[in-house]
C-alpha atoms as a PDB file:
ATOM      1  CA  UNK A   1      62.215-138.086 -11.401  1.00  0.00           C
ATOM      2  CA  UNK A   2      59.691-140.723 -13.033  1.00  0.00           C
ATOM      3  CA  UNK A   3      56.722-137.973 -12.110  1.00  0.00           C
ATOM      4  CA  UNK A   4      58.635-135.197 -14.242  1.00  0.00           C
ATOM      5  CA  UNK A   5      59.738-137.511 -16.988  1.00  0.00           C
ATOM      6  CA  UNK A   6      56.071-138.524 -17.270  1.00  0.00           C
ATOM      7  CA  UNK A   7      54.788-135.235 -16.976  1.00  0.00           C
ATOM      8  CA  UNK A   8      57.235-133.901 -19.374  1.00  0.00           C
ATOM      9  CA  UNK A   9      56.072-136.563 -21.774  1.00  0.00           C
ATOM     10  CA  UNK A  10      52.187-135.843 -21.119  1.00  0.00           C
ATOM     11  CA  UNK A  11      52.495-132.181 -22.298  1.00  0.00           C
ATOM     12  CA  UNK A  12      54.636-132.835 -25.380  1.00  0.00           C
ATOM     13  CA  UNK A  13      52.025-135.240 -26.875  1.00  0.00           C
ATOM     14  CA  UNK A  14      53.777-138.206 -26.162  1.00  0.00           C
ATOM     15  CA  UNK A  15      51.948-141.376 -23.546  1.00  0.00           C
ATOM     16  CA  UNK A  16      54.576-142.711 -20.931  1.00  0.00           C
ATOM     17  CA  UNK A  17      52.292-145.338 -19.936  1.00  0.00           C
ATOM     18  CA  UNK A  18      51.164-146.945 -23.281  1.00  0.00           C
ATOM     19  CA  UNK A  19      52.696-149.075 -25.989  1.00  0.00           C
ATOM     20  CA  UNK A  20      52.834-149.217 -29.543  1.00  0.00           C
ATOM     21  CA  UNK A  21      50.443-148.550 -31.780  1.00  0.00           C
ATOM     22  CA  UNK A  22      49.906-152.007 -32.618  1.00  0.00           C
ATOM     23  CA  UNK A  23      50.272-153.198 -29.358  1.00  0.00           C
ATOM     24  CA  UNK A  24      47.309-155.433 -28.688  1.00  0.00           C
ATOM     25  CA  UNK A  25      45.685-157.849 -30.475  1.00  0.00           C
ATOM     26  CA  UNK A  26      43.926-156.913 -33.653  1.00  0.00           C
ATOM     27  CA  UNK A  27      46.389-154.060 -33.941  1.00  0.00           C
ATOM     28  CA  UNK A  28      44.354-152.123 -31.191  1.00  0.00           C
ATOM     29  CA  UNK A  29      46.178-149.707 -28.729  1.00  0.00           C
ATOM     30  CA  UNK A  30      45.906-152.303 -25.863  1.00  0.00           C
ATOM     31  CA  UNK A  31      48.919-154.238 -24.336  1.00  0.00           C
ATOM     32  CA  UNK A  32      49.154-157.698 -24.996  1.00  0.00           C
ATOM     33  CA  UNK A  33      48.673-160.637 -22.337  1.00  0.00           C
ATOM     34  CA  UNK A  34      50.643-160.533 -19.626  1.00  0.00           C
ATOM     35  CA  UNK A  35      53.170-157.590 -20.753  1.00  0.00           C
ATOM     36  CA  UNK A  36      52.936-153.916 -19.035  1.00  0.00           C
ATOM     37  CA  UNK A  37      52.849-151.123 -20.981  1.00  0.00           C
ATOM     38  CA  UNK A  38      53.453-148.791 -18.278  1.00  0.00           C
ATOM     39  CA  UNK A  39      56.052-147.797 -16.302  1.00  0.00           C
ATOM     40  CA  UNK A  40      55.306-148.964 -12.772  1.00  0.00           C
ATOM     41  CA  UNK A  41      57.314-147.705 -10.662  1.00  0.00           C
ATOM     42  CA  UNK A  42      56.799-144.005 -12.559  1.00  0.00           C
ATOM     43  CA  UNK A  43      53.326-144.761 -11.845  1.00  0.00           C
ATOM     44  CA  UNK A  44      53.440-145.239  -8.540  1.00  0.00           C
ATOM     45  CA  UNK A  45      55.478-141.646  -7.640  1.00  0.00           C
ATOM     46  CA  UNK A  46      52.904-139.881  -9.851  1.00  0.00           C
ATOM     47  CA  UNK A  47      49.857-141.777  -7.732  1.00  0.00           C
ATOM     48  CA  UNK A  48      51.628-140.468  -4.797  1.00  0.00           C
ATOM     49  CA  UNK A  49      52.157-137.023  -5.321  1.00  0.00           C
ATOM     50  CA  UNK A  50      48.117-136.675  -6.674  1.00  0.00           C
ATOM     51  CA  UNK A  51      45.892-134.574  -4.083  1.00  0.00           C
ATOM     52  CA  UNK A  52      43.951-136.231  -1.715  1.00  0.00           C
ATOM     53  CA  UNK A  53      40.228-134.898  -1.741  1.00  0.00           C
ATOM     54  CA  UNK A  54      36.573-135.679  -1.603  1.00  0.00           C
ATOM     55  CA  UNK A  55      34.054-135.491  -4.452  1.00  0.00           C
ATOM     56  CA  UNK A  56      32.548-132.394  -5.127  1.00  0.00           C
ATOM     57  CA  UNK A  57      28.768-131.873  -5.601  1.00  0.00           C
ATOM     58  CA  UNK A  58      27.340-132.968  -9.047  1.00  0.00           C
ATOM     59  CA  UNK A  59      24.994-129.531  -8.681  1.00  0.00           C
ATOM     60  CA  UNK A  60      25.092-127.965 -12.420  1.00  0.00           C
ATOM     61  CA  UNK A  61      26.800-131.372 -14.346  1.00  0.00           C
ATOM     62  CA  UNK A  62      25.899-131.873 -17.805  1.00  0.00           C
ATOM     63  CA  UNK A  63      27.659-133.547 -20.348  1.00  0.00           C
ATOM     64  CA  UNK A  64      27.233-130.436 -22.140  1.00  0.00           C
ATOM     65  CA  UNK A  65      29.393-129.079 -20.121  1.00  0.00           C
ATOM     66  CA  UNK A  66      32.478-130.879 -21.561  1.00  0.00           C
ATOM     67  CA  UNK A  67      31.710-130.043 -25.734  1.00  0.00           C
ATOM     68  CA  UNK A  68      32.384-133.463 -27.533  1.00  0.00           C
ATOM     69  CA  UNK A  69      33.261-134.516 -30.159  1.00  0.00           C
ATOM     70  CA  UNK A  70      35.103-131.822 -31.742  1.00  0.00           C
ATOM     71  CA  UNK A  71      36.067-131.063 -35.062  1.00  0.00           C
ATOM     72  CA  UNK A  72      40.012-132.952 -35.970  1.00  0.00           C
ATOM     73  CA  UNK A  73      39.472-131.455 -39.985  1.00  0.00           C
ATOM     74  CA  UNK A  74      39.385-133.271 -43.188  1.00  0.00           C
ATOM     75  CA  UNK A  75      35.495-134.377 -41.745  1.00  0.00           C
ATOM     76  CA  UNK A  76      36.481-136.140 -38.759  1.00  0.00           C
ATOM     77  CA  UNK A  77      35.686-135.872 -35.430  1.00  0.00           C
ATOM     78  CA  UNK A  78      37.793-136.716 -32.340  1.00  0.00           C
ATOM     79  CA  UNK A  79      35.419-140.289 -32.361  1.00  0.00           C
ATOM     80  CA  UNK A  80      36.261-140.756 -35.873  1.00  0.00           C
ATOM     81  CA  UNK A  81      40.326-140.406 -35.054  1.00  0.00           C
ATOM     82  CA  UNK A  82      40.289-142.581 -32.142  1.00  0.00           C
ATOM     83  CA  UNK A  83      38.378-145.217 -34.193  1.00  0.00           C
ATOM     84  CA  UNK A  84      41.298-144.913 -36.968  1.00  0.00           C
ATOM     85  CA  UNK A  85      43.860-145.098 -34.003  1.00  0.00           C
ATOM     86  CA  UNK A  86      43.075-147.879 -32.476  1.00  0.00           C
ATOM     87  CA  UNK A  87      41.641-150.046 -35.206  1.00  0.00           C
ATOM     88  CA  UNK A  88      43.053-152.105 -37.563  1.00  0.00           C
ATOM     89  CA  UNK A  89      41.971-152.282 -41.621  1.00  0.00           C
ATOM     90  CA  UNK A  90      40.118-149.087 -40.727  1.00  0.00           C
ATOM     91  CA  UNK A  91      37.930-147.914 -43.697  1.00  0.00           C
ATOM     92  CA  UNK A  92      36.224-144.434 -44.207  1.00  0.00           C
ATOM     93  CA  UNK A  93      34.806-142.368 -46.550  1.00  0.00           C
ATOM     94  CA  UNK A  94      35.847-138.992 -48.387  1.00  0.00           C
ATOM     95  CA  UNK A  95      34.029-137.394 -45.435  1.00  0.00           C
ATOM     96  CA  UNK A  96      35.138-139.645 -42.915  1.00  0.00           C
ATOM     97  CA  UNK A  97      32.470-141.935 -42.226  1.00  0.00           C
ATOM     98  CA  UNK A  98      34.211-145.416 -40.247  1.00  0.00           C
ATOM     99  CA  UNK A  99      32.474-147.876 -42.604  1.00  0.00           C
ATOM    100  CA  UNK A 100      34.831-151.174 -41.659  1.00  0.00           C
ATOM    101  CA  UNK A 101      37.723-152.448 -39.551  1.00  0.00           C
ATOM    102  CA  UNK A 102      38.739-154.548 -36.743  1.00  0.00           C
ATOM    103  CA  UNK A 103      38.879-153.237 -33.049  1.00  0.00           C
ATOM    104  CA  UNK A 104      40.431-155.192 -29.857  1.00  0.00           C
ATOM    105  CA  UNK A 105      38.541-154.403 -26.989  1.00  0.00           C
ATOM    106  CA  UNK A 106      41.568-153.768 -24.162  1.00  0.00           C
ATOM    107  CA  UNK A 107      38.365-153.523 -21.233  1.00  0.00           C
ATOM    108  CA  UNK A 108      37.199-157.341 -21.833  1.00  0.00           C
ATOM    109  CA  UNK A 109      39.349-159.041 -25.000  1.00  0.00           C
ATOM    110  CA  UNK A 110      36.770-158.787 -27.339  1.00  0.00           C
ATOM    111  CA  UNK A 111      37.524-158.156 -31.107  1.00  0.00           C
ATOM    112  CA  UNK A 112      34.776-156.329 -33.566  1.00  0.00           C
ATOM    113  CA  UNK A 113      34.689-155.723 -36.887  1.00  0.00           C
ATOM    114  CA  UNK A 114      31.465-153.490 -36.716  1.00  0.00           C
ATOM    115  CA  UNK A 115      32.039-150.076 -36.003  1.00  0.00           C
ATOM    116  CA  UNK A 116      28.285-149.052 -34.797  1.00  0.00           C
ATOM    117  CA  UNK A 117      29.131-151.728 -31.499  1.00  0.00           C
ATOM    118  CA  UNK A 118      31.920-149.877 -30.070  1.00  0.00           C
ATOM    119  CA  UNK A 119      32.057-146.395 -27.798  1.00  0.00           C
ATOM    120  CA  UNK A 120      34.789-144.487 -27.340  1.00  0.00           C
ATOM    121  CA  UNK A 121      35.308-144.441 -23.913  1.00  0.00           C
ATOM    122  CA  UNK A 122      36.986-141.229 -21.305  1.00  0.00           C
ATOM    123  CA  UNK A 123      39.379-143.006 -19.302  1.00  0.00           C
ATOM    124  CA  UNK A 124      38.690-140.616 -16.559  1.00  0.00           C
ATOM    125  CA  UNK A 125      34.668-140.303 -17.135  1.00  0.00           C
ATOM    126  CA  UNK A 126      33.402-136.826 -17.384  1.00  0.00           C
ATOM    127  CA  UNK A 127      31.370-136.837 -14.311  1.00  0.00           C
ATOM    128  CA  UNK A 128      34.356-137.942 -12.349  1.00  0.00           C
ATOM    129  CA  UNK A 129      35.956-135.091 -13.836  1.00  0.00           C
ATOM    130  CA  UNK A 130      33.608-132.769 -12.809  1.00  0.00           C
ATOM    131  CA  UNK A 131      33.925-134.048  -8.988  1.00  0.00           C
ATOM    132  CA  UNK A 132      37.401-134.066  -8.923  1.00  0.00           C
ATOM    133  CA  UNK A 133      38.443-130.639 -10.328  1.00  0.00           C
ATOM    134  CA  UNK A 134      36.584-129.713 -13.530  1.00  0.00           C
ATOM    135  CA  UNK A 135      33.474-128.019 -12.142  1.00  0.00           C
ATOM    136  CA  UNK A 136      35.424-125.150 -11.517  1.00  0.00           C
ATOM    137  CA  UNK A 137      36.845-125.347 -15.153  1.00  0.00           C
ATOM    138  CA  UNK A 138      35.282-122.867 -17.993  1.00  0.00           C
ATOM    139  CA  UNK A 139      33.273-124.990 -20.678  1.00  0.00           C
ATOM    140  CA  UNK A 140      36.552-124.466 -23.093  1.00  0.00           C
ATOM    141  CA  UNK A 141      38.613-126.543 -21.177  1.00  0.00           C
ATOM    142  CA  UNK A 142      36.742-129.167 -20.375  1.00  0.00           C
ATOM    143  CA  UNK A 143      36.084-129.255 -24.266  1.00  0.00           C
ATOM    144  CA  UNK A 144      39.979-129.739 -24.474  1.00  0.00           C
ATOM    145  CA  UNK A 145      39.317-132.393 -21.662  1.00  0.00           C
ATOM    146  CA  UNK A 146      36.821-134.330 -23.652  1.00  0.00           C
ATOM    147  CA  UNK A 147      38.667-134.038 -26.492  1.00  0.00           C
ATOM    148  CA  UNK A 148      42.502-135.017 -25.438  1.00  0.00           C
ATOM    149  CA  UNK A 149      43.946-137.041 -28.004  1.00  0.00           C
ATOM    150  CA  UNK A 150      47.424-136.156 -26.673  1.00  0.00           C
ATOM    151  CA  UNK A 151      47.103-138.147 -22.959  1.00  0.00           C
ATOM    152  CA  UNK A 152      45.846-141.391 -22.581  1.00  0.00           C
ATOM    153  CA  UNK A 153      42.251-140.036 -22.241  1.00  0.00           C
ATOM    154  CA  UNK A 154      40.262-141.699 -25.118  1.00  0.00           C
ATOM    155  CA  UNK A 155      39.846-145.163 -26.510  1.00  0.00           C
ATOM    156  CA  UNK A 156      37.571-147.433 -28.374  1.00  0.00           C
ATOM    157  CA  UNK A 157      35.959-150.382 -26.674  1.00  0.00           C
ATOM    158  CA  UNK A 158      32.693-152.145 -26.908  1.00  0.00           C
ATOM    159  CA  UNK A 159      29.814-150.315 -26.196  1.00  0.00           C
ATOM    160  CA  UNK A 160      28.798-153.064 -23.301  1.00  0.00           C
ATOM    161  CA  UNK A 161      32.165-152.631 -21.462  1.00  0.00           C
ATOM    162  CA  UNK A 162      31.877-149.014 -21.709  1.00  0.00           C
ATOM    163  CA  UNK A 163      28.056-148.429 -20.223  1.00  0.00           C
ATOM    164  CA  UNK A 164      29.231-150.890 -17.544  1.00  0.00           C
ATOM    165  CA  UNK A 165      31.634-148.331 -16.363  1.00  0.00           C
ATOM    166  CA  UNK A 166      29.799-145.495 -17.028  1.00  0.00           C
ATOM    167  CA  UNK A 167      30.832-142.625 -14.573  1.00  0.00           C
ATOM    168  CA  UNK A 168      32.858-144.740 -11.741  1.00  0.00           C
ATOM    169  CA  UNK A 169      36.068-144.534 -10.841  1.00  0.00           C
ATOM    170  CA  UNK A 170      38.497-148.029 -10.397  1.00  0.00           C
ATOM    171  CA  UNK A 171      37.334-148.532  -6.712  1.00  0.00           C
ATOM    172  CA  UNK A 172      34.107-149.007  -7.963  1.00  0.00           C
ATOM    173  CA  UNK A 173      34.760-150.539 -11.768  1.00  0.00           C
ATOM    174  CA  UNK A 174      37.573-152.278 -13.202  1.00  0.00           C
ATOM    175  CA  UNK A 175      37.789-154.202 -16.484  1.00  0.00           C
ATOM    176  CA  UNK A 176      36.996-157.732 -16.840  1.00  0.00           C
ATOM    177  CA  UNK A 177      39.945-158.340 -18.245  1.00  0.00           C
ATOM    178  CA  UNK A 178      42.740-158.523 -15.220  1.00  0.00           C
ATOM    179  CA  UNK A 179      45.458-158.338 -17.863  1.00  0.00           C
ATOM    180  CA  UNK A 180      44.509-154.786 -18.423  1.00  0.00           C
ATOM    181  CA  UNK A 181      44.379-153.890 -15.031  1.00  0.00           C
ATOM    182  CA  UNK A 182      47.885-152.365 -14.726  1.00  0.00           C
ATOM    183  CA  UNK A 183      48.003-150.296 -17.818  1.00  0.00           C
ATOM    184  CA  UNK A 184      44.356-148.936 -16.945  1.00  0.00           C
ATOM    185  CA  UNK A 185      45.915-147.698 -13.334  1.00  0.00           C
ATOM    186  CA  UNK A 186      48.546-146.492 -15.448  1.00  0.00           C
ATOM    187  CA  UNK A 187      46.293-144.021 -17.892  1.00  0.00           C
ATOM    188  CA  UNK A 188      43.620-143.097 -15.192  1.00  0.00           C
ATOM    189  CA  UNK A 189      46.718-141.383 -13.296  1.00  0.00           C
ATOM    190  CA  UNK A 190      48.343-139.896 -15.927  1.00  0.00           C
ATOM    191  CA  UNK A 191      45.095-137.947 -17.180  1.00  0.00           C
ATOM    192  CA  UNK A 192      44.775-137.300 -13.507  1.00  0.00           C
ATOM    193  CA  UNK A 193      48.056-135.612 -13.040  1.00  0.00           C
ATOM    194  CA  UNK A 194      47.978-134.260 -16.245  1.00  0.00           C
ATOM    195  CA  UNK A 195      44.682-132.248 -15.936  1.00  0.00           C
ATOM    196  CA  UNK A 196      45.359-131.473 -11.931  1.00  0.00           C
ATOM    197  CA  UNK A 197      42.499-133.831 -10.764  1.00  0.00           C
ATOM    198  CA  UNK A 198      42.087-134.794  -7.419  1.00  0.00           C
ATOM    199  CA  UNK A 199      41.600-138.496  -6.023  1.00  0.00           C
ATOM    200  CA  UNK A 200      39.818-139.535  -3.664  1.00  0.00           C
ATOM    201  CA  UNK A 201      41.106-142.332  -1.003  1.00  0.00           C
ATOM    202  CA  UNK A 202      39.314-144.984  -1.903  1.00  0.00           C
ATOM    203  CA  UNK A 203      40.109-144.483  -5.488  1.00  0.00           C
ATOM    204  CA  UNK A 204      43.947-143.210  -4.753  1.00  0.00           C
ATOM    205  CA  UNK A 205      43.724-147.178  -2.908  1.00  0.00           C
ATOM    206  CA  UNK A 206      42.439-149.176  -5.562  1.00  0.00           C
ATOM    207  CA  UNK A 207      44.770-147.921  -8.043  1.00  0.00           C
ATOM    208  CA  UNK A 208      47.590-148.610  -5.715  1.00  0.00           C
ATOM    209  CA  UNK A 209      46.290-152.393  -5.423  1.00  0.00           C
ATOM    210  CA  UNK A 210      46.316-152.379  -8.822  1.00  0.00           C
ATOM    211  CA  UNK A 211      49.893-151.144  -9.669  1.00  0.00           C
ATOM    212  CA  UNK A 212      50.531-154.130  -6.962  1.00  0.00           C
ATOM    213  CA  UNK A 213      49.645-156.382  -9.201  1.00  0.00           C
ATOM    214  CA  UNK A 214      51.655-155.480 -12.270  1.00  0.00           C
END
């Protein structure tokens, strides 16, 4: 039941596993200390029923292969709408241009107020993607997969946090901050079951561990 409800949610647009808006400190998309923002026991059913698998070859990757960031109108691009999301204050010009703000980062509790320091970050990195399902995708859907604003695929965090995750998965990268742990778990699954990815076991475990620890 949780899995369907979740799914259910996923394809309407709507995030099972995240807060409010203004959820986090700063008035970032983050939950605050100590409080879930995911439904844990939904989680866990939707880990469960993911595919078991092993990575696929990284033979033809490119980050060209997944088109970002796309076009949202009005002059922004998908970057420039997740930086309006999840900031607070946020500032641009006629054209869209982020020029000022305030941004929690939910990876490792830091706040800036200097939109050139932070990346917007795929939940699921693209080159996990790519192992886990996407290499046999056409280039227009893993556009839409770079692009998701509608799952729990893209948010802003500093640019350190993000490079030190770059393309691994939670068994080999977790935030440094523990109290995200359980709504990270949360969102890596969700764009996993939403986009039909596969997990592998050591990955499928860590996220388990972490759900644990909710």
């Amino acid at each position: 039941m949780g899995l369907l409800l979740g799914l259910t949610l996923l394809a309407s647009g709507c995030d099972p596993l995240d807060g409010s808006a203004g959820a986090g400190p700063g008035g970032g998309a983050g939950a605050g200390a100590g409080g879930n923002a995911i439904d844990v026991a939904g989680a866990k059913q939707t880990l469960a029923a993911l595919t078991v698998g092993t990575w696929a070859s990284m033979s033809g990757y490119s980050r060209d292969r997944f088109p970002h960031w796309s076009s949202q109108g009005q002059g922004c691009d998908t970057r420039d709408v997740v930086l309006k999301r999840d900031g607070s204050g946020v500032q641009a010009t006629a054209d869209c241009k982020i020029t000022k703000g305030s941004w929690f980062s939910v990876y490792d509790g830091k706040t800036l107020t200097d939109p050139q320091e932070l990346d917007v970050d795929h939940m699921v990195p693209l080159a996990n993607a790519w192992r886990t399902g996407a290499k046999e995708w056409d280039d227009a859907k893993r556009e839409k997969f770079a692009n998701d604003l509608a799952a729990p695929q893209l948010l802003a965090v500093t640019a350190a946090s993000n490079r030190s995750k770059g393309d691994q998965d939670p068994f080999q990268w977790k935030p440094p901050r523990r109290d995200y742990w359980c709504e990270y778990a949360g969102k890596w699954i969700a764009v996993k079951a939403k986009w039909g990815l596969i997990v592998t076991s050591d990955e499928k475990a860590a996220l388990g561990q972490m759900l644990e620890g909710c």
